[in-house]
Structures are given as structure tokens and as C-alpha cells.
C-alpha atoms as a PDB file:
ATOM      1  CA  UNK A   1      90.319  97.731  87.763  1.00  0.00           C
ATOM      2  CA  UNK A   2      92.213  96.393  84.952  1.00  0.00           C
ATOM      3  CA  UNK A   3      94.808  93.078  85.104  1.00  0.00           C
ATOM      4  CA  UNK A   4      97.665  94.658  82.408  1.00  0.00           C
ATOM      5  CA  UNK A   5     100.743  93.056  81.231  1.00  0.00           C
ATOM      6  CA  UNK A   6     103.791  92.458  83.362  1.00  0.00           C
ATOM      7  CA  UNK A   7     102.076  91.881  86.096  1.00  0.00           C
ATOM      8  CA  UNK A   8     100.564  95.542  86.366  1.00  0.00           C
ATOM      9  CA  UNK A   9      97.359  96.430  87.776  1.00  0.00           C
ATOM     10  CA  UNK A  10      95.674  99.710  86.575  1.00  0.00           C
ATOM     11  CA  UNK A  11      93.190 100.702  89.200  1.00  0.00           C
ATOM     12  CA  UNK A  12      90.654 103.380  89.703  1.00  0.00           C
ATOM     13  CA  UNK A  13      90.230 104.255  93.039  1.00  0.00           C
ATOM     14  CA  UNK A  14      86.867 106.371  94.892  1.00  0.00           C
ATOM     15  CA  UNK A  15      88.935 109.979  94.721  1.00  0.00           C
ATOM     16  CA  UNK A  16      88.727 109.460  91.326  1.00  0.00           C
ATOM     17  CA  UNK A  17      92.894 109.050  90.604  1.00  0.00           C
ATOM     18  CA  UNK A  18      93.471 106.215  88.207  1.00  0.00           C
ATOM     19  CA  UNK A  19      96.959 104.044  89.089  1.00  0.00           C
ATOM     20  CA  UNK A  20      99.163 101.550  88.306  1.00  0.00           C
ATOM     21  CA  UNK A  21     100.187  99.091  90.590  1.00  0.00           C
ATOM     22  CA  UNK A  22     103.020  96.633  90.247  1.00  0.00           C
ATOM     23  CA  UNK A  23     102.551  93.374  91.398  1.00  0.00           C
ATOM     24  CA  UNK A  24     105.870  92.084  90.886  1.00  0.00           C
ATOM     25  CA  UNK A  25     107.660  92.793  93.867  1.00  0.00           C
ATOM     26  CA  UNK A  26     104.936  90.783  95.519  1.00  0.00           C
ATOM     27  CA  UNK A  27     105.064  87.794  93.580  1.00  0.00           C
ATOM     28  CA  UNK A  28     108.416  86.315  95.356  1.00  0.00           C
ATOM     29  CA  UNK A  29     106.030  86.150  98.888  1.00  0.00           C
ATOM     30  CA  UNK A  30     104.336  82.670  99.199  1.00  0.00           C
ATOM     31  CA  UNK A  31     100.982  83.690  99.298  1.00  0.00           C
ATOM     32  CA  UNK A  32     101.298  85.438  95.750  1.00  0.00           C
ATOM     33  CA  UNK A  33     103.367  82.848  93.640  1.00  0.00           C
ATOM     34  CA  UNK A  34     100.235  81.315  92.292  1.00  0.00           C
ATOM     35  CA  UNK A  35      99.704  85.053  90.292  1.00  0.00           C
ATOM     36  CA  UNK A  36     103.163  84.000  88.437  1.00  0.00           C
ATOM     37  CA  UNK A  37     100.826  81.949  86.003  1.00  0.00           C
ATOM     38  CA  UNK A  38      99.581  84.593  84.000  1.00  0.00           C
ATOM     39  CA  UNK A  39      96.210  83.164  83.445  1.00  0.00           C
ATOM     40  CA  UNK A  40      95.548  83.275  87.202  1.00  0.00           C
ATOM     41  CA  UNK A  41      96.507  86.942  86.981  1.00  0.00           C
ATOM     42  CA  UNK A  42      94.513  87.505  84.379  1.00  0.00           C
ATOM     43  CA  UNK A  43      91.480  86.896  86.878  1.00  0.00           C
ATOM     44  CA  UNK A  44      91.747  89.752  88.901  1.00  0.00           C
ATOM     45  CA  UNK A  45      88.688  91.351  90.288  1.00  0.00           C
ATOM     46  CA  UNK A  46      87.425  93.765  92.841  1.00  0.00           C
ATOM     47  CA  UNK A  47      85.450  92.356  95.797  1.00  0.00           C
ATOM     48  CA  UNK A  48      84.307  94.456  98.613  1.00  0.00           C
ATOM     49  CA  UNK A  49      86.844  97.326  97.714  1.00  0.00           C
ATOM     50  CA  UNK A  50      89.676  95.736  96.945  1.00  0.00           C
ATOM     51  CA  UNK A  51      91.447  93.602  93.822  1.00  0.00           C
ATOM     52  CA  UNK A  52      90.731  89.800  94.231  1.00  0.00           C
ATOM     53  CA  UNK A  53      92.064  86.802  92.517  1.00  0.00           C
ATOM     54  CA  UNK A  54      90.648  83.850  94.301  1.00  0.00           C
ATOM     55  CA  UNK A  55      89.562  83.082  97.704  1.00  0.00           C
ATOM     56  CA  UNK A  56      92.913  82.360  99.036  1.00  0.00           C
ATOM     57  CA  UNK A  57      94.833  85.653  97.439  1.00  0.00           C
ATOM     58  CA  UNK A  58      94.098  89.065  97.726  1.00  0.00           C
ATOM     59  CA  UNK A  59      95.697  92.639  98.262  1.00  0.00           C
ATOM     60  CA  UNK A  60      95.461  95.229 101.310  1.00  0.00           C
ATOM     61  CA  UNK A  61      93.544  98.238  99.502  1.00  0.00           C
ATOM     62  CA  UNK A  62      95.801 100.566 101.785  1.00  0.00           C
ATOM     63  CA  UNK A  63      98.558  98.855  99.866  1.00  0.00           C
ATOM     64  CA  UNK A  64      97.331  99.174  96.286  1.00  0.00           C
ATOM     65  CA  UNK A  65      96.776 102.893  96.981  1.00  0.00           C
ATOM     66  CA  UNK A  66     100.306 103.368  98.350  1.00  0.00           C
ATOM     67  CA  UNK A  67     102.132 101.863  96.470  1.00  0.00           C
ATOM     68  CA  UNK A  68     100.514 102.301  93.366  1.00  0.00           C
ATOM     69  CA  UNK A  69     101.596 105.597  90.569  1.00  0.00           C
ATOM     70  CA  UNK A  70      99.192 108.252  89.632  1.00  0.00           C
ATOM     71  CA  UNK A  71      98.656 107.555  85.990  1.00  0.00           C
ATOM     72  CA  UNK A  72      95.588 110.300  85.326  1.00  0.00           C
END
């Protein structure tokens, strides 16, 4: 997993497809607005299968795969 510009996320998940998933459309919920300071962002991680910024703010992995565009 890979924090990118513009709020992108490129991810590569266990069948091996490598996406990119936008979290912009996400950012106007509450629970996200905190990721509209880049630096926090920027902190992205994976924890226990799925992309993690802090304790408080995470993302569904079901989501990230669904939502997300083949990219290789």
C-alpha cells in the first residue's frame, strides 16, 4: 500500500491485482475529515488487512477492493 497524491491510495491486494483507490469521495463523512490534512494522509498503513491511519480512522477492506480501479 502506497498513500499517492490527491488523496489516492494505490493498493496491492492478496489476488495479486494492484489498485487505486480514491479517497476523496470519503473525505466529506465526519469520520474521514481529519485525512483532509495531507500529512495525516500521508500516514497511511496496513494493519490486520486493511489501510490504517490512526486508531480512530480506518477503511472497510471490502470497500477498498470495490471501489478501487485495476491499475496492473
Amino acid at each position: 500500500m502506497e498513500p499517492l497524491e490527491n488523496f489516492m491510495l494505490k493498493i496491492k491486494f492478496t489476488d495479486n491485482s494492484v489498485r487505486e483507490f480514491d479517497m476523496k469521495p470519503f473525505l466529506k463523512y465526519p469520520v474521514f475529515e481529519p485525512l483532509k490534512e495531507n500529512a495525516l494522509f500521508q500516514q497511511a498503513s496496513v494493519f490486520l488487512g486493511t489501510v490504517k491511519w490512526n486508531d480512530d480512522i480506518d477503511m472497510s477492506p471490502d470497500t477498498l477492493y470495490l471501489q478501487s480501479k485495476i491499475i496492473v
